[in-house]
PDB file of N, CA and C in Angstrom:
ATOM      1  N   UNK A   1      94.997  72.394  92.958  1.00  0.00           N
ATOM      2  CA  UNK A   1      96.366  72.842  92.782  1.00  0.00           C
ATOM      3  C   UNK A   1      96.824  73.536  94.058  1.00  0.00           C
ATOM      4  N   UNK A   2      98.071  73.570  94.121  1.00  0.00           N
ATOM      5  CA  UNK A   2      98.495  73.978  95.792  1.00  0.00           C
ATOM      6  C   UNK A   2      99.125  75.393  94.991  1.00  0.00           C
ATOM      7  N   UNK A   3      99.238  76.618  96.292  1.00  0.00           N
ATOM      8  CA  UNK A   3      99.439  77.728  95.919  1.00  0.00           C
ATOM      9  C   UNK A   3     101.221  77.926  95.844  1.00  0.00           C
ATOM     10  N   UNK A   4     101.963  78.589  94.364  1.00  0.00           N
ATOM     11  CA  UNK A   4     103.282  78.743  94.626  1.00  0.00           C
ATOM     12  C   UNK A   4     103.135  80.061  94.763  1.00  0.00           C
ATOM     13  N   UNK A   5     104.990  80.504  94.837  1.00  0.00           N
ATOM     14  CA  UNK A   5     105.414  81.722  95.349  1.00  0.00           C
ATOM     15  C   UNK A   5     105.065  82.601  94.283  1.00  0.00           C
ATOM     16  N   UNK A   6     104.262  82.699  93.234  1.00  0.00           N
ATOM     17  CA  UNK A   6     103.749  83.468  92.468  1.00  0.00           C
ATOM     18  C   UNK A   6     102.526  83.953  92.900  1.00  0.00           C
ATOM     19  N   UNK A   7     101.663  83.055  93.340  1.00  0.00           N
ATOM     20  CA  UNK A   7     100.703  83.338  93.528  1.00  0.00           C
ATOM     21  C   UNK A   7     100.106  84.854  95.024  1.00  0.00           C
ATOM     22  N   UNK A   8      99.254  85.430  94.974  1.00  0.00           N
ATOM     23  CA  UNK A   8      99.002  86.408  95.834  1.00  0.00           C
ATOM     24  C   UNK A   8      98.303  85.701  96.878  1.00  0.00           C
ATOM     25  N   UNK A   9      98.209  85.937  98.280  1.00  0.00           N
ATOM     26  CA  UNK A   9      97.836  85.174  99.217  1.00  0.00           C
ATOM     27  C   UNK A   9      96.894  86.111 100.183  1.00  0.00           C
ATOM     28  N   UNK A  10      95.707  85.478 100.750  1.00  0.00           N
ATOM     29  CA  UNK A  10      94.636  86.532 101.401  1.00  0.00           C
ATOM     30  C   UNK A  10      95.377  86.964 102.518  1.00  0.00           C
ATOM     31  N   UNK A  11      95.208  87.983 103.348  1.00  0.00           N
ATOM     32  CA  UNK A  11      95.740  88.735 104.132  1.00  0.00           C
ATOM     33  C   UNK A  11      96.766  89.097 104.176  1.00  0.00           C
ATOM     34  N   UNK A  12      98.078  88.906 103.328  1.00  0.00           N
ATOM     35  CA  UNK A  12      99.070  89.119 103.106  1.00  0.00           C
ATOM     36  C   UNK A  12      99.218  90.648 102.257  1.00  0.00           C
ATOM     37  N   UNK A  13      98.086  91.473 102.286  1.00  0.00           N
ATOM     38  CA  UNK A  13      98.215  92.725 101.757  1.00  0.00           C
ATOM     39  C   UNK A  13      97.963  92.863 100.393  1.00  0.00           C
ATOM     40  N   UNK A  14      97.611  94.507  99.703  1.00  0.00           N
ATOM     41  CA  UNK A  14      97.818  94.548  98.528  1.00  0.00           C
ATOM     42  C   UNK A  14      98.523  94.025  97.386  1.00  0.00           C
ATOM     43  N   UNK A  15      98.018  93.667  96.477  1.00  0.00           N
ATOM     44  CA  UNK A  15      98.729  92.537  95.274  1.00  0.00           C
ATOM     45  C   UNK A  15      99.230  93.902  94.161  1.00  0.00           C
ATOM     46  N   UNK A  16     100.073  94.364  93.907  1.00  0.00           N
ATOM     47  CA  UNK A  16     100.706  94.700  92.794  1.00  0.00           C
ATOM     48  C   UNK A  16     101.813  93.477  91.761  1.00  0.00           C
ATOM     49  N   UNK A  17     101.038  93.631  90.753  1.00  0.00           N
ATOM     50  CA  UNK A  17     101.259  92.801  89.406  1.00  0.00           C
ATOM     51  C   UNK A  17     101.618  94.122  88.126  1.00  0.00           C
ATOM     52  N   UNK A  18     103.224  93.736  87.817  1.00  0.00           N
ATOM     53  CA  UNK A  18     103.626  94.737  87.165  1.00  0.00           C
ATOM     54  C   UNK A  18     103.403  94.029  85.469  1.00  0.00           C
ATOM     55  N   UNK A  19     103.235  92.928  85.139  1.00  0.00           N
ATOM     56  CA  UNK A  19     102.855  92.477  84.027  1.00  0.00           C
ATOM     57  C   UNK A  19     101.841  91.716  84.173  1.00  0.00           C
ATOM     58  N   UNK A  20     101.061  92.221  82.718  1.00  0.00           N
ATOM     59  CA  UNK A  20      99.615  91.079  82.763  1.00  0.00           C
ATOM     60  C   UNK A  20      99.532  91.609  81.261  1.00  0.00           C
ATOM     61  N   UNK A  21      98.734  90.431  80.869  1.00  0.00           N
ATOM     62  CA  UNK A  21      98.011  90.724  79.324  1.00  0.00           C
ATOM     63  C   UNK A  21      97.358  89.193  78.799  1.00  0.00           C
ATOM     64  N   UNK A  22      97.131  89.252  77.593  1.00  0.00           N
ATOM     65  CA  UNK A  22      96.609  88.244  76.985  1.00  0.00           C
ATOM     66  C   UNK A  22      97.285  88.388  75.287  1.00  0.00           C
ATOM     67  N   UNK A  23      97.044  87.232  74.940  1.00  0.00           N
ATOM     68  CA  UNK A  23      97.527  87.706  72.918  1.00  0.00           C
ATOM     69  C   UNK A  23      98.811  87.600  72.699  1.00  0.00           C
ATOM     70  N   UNK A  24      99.311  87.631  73.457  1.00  0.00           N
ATOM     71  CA  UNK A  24     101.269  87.799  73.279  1.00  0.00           C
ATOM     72  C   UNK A  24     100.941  89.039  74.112  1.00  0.00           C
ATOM     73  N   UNK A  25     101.773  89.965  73.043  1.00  0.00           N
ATOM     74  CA  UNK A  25     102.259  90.815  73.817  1.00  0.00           C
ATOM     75  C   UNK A  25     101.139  92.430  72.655  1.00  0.00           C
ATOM     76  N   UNK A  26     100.674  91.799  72.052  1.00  0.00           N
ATOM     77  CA  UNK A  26      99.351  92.518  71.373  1.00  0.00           C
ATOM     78  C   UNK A  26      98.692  93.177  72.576  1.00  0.00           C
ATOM     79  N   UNK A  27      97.799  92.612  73.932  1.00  0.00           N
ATOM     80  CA  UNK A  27      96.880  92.670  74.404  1.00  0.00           C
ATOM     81  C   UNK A  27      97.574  92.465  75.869  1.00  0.00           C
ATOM     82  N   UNK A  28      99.050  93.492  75.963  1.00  0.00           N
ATOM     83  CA  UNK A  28      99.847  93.396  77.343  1.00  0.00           C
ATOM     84  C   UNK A  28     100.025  94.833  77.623  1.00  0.00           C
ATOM     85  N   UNK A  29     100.806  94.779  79.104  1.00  0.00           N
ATOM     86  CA  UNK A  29     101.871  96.078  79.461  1.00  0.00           C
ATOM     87  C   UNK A  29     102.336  95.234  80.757  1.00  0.00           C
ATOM     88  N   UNK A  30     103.762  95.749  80.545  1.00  0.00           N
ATOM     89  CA  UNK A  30     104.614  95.627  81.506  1.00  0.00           C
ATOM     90  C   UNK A  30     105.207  97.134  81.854  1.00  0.00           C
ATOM     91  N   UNK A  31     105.099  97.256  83.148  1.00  0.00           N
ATOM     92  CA  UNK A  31     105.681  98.552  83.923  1.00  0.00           C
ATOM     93  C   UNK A  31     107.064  98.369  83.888  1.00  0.00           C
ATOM     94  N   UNK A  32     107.745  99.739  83.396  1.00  0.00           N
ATOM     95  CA  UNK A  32     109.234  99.846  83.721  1.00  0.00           C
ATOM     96  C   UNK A  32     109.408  99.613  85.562  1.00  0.00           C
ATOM     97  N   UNK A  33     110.755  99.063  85.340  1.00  0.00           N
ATOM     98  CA  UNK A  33     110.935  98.800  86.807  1.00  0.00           C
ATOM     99  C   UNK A  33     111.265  99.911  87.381  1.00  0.00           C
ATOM    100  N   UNK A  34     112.146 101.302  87.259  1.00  0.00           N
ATOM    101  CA  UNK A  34     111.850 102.724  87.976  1.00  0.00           C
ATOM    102  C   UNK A  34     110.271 102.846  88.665  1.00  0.00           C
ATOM    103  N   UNK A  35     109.211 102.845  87.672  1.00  0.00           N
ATOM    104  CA  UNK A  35     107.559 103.001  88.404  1.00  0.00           C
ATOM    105  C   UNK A  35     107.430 101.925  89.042  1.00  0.00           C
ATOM    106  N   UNK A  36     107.747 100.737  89.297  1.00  0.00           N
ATOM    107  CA  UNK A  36     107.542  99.884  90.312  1.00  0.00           C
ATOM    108  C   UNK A  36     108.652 100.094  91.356  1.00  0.00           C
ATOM    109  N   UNK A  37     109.989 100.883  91.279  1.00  0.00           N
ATOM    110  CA  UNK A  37     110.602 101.033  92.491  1.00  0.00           C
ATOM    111  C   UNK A  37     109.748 102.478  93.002  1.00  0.00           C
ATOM    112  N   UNK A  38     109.161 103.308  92.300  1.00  0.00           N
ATOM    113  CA  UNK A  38     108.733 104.262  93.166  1.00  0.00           C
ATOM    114  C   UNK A  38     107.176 103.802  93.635  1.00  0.00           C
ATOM    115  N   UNK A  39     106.594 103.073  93.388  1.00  0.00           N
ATOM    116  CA  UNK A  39     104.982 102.308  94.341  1.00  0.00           C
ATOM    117  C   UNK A  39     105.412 101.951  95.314  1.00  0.00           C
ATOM    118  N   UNK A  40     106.819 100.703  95.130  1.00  0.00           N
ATOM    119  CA  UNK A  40     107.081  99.954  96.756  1.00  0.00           C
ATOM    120  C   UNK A  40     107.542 101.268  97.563  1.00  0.00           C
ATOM    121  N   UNK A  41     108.301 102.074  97.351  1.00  0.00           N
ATOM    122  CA  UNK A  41     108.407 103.124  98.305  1.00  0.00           C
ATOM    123  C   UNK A  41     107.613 103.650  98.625  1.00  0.00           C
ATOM    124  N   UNK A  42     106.544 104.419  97.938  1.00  0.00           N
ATOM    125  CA  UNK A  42     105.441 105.023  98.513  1.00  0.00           C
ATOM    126  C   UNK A  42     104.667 104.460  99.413  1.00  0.00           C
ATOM    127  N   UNK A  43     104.353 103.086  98.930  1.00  0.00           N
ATOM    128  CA  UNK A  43     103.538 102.119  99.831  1.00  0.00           C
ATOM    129  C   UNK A  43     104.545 101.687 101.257  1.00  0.00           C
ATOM    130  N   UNK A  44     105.682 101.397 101.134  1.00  0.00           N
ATOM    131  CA  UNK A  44     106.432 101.256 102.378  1.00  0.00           C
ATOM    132  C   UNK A  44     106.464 102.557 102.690  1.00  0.00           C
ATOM    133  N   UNK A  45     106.854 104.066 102.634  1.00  0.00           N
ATOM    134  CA  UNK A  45     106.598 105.022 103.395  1.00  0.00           C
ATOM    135  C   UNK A  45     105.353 105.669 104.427  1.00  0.00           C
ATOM    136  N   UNK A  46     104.197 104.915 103.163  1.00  0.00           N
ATOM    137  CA  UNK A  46     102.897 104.801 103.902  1.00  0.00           C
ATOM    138  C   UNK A  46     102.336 103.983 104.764  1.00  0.00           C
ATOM    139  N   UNK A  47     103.195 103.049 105.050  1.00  0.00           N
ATOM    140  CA  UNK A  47     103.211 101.931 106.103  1.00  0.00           C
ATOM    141  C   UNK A  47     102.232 100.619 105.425  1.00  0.00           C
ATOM    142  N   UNK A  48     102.385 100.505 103.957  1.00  0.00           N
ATOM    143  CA  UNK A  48     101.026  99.917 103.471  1.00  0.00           C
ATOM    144  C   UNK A  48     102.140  98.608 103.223  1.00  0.00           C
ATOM    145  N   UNK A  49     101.078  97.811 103.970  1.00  0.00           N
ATOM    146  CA  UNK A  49     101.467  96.081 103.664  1.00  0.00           C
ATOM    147  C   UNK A  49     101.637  95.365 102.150  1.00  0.00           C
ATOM    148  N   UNK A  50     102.090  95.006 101.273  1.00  0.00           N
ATOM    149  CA  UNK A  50     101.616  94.774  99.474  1.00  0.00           C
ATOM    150  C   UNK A  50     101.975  93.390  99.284  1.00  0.00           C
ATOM    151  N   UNK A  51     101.914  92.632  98.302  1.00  0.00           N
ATOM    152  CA  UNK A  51     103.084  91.785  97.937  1.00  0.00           C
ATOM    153  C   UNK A  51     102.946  91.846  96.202  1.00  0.00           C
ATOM    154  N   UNK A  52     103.470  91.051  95.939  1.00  0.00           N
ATOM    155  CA  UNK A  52     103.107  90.703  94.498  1.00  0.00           C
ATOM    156  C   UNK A  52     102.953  89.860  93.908  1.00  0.00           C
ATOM    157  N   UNK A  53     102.148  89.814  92.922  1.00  0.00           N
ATOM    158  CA  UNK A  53     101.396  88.437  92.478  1.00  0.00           C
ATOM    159  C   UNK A  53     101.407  88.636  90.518  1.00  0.00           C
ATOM    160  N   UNK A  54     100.546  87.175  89.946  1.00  0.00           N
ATOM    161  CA  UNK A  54     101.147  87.191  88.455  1.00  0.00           C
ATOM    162  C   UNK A  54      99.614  86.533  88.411  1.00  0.00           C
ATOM    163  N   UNK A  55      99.006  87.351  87.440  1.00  0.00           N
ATOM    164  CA  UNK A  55      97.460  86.977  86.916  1.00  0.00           C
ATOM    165  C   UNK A  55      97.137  85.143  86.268  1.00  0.00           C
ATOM    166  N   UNK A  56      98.402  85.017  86.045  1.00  0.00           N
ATOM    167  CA  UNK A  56      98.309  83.426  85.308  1.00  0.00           C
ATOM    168  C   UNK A  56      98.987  83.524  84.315  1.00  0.00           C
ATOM    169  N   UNK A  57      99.041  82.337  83.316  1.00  0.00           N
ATOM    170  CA  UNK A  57      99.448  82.040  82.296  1.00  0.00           C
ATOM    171  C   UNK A  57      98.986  83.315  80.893  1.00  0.00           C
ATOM    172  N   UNK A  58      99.811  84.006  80.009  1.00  0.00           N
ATOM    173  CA  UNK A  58      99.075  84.897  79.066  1.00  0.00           C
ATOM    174  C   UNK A  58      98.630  84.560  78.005  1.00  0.00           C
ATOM    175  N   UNK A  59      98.505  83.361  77.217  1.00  0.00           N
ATOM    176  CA  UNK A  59      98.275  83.001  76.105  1.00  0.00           C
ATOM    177  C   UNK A  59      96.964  82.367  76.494  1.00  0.00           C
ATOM    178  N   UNK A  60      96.536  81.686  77.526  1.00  0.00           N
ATOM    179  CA  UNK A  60      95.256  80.956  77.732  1.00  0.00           C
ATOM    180  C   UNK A  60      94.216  81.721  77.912  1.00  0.00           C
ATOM    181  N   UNK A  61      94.414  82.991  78.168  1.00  0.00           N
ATOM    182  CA  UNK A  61      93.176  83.755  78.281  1.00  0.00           C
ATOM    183  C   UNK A  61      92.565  83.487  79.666  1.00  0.00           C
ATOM    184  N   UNK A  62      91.680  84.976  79.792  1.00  0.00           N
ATOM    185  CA  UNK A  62      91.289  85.564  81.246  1.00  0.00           C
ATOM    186  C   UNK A  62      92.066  86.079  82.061  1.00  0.00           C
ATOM    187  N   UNK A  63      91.806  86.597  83.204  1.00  0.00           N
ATOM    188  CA  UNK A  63      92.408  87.546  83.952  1.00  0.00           C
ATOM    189  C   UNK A  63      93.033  88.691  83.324  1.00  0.00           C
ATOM    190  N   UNK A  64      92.085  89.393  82.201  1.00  0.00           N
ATOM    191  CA  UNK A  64      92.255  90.492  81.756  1.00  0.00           C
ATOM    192  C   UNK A  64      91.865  91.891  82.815  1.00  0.00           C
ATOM    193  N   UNK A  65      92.460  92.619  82.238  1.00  0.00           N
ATOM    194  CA  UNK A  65      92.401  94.070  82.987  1.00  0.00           C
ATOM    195  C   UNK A  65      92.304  95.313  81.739  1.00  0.00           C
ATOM    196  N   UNK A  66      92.334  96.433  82.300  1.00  0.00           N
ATOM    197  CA  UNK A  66      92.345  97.460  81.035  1.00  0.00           C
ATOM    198  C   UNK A  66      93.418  98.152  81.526  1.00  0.00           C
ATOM    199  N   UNK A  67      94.502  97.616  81.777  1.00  0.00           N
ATOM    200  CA  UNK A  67      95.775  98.232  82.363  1.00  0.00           C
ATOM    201  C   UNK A  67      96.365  98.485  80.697  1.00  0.00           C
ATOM    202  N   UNK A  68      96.328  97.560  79.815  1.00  0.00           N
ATOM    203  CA  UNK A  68      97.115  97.284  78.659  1.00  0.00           C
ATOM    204  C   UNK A  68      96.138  98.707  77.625  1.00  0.00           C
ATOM    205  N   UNK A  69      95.312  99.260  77.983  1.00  0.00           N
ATOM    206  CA  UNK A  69      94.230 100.232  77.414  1.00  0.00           C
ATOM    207  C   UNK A  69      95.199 101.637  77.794  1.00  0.00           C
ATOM    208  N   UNK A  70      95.547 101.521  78.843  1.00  0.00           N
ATOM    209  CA  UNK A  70      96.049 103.004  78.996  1.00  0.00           C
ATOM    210  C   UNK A  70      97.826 102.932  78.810  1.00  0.00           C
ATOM    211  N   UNK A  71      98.199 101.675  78.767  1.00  0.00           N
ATOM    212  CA  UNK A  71      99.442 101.234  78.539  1.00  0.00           C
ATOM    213  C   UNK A  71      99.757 102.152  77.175  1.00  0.00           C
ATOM    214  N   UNK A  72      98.605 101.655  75.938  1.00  0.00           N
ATOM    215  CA  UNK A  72      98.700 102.404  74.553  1.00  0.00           C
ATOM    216  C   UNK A  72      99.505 103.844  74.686  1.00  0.00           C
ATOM    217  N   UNK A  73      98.686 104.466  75.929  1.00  0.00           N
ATOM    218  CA  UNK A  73      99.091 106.008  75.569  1.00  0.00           C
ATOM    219  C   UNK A  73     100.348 106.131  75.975  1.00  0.00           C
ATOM    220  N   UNK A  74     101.129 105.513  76.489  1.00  0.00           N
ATOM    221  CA  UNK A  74     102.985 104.988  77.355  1.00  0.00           C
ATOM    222  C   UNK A  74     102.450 105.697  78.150  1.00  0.00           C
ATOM    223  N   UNK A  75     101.425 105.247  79.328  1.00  0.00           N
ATOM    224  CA  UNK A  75     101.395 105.036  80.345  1.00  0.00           C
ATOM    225  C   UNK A  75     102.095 104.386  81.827  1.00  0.00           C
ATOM    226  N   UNK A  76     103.159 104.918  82.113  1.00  0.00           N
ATOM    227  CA  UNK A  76     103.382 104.032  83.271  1.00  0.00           C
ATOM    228  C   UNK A  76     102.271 103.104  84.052  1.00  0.00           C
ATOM    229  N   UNK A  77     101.872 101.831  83.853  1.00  0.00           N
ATOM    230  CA  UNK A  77     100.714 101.451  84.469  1.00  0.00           C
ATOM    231  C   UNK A  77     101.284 100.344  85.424  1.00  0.00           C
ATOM    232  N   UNK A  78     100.492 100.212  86.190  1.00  0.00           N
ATOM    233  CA  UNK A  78     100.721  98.885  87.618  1.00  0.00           C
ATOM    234  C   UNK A  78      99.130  98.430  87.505  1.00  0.00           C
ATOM    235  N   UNK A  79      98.807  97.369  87.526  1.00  0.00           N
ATOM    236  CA  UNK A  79      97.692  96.832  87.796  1.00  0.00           C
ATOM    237  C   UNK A  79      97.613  96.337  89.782  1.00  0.00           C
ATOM    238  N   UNK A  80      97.057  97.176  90.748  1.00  0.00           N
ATOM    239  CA  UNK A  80      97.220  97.077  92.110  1.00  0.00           C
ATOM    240  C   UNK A  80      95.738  96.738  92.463  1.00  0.00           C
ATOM    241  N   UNK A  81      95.487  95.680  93.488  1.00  0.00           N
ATOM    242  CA  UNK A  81      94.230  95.611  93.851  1.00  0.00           C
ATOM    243  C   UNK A  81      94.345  94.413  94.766  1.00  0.00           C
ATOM    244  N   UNK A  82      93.223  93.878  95.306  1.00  0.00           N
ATOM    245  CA  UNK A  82      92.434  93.130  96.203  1.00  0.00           C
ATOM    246  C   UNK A  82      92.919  92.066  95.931  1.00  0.00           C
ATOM    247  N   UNK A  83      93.580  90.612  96.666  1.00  0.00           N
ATOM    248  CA  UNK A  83      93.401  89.437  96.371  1.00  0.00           C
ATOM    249  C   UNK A  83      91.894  88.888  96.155  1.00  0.00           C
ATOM    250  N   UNK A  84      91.232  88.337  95.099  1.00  0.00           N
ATOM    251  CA  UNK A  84      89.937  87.826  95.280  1.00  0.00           C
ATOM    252  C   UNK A  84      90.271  86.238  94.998  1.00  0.00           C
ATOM    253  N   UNK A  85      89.403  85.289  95.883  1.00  0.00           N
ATOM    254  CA  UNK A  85      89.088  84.109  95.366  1.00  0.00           C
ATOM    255  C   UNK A  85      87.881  83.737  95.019  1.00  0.00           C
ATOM    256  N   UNK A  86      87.987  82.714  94.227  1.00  0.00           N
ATOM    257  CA  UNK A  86      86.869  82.717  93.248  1.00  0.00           C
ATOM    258  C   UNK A  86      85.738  83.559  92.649  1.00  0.00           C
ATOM    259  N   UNK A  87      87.048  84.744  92.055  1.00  0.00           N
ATOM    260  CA  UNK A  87      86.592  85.634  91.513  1.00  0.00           C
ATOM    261  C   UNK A  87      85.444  85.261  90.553  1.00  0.00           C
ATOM    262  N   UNK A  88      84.357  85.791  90.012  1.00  0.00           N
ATOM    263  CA  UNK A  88      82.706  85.696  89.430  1.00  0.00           C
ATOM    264  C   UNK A  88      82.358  84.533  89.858  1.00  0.00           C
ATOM    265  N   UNK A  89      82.557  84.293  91.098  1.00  0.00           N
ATOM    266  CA  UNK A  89      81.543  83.260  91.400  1.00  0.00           C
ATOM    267  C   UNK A  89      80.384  83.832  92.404  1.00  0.00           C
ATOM    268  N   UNK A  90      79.339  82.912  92.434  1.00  0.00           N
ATOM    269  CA  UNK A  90      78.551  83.604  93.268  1.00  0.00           C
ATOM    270  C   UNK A  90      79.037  84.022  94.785  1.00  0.00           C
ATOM    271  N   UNK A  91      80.240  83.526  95.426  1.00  0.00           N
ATOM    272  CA  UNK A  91      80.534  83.791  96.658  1.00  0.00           C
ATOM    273  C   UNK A  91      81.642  84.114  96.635  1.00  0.00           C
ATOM    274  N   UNK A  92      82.046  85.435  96.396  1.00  0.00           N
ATOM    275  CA  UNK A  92      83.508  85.908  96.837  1.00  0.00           C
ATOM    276  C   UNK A  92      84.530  86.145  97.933  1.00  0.00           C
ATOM    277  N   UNK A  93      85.652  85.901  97.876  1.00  0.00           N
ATOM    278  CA  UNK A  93      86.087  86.066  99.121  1.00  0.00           C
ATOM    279  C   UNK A  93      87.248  86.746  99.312  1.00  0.00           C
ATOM    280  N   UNK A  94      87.367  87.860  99.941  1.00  0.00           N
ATOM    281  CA  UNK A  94      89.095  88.773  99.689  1.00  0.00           C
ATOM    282  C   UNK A  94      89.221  88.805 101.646  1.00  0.00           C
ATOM    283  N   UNK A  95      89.958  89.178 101.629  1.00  0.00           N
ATOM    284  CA  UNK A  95      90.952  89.616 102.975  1.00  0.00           C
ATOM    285  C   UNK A  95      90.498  90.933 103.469  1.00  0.00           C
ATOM    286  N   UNK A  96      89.891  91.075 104.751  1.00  0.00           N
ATOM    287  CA  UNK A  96      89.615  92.303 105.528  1.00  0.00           C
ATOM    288  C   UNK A  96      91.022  92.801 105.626  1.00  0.00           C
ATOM    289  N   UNK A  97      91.971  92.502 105.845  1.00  0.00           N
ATOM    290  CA  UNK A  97      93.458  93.127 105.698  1.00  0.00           C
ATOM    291  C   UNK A  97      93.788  93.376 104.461  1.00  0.00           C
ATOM    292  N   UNK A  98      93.789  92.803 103.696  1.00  0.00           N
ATOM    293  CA  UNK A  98      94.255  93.344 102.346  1.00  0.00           C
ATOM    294  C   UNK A  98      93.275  94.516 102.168  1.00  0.00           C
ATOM    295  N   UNK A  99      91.741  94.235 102.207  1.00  0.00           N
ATOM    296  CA  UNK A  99      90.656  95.573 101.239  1.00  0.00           C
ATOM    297  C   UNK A  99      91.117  96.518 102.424  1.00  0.00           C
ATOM    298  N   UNK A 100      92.085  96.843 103.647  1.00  0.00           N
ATOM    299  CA  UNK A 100      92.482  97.481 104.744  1.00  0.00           C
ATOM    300  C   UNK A 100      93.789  98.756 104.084  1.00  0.00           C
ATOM    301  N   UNK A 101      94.245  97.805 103.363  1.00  0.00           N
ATOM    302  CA  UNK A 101      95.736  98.025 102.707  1.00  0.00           C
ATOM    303  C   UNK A 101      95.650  98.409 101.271  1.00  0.00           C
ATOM    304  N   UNK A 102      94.716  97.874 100.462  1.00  0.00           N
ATOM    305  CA  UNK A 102      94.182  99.061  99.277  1.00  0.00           C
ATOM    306  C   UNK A 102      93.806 100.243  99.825  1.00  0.00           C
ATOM    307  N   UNK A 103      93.078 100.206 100.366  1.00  0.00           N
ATOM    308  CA  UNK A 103      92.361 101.878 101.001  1.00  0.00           C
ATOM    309  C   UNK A 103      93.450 102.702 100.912  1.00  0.00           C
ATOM    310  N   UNK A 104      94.634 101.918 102.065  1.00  0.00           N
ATOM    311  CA  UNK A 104      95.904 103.049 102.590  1.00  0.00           C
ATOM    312  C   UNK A 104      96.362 102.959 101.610  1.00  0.00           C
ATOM    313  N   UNK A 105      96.622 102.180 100.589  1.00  0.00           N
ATOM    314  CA  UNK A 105      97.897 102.531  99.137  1.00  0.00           C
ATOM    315  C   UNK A 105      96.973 103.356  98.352  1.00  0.00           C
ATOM    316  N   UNK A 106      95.442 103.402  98.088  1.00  0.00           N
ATOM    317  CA  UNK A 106      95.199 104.096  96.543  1.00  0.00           C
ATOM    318  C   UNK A 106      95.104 105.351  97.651  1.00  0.00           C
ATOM    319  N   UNK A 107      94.858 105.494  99.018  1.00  0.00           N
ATOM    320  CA  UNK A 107      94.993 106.480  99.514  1.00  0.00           C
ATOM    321  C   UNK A 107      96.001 107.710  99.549  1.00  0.00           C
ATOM    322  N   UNK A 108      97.591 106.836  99.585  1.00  0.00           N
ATOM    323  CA  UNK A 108      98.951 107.573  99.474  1.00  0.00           C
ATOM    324  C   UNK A 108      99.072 107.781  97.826  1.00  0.00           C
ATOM    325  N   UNK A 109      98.891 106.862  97.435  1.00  0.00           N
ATOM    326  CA  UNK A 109      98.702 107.271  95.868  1.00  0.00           C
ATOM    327  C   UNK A 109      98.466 109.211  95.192  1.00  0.00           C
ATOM    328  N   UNK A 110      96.650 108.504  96.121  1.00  0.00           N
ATOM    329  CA  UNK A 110      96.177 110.016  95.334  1.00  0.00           C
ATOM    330  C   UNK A 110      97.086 111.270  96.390  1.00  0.00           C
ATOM    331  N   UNK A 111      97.284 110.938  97.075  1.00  0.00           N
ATOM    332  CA  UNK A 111      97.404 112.326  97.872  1.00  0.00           C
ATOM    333  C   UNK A 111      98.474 113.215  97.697  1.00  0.00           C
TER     334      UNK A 111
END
């Protein structure tokens, strides 16, 4: 399959994905868009590279997270992390620029 504009791309920076789940909407969270306008700012103030990306299809299952776990408590949640390819396989592969650009975002994050 060839990659579309959904998809997250290696070196192109941190992947923030403001919806993901599985089940419908049982085994989801979607971030209000206010908490996703205040990440891209933080991360653009911090000079941090991002883009955004969409876990897949939600009814077929996989590409779960436990974002939808803390969602329960009305959590503002963002699921932010690493592009990986061929994630659980024996040979993984992410972007020295992107795992560059997590550091600096969960960095501005906590601070």
């Amino acid at each position: 399959s060839s990659p579309n504009k959904n998809m997250a791309q290696l070196n192109h920076g941190v992947v923030m994905t403001k919806y993901v789940g599985a089940r419908g909407k049982s085994g989801s969270n979607d971030a209000h868009a206010e908490y996703v306008a205040e990440l891209r700012a933080l991360f653009d103030d911090a000079g941090v590279t991002w883009q955004t990306g969409e876990i897949g299809k939600v009814d077929p299952g996989g590409g779960g997270t436990i974002a939808y776990m803390l969602a329960r408590y009305e959590m503002d949640v963002i699921d932010c992390g690493v592009g990986v390819m061929s994630m659980h396989a024996p040979m993984e592969v992410v972007g020295k620029f992107d795992l560059y650009m997590a550091y600096r975002g969960f960095s501005a994050f906590l601070a």
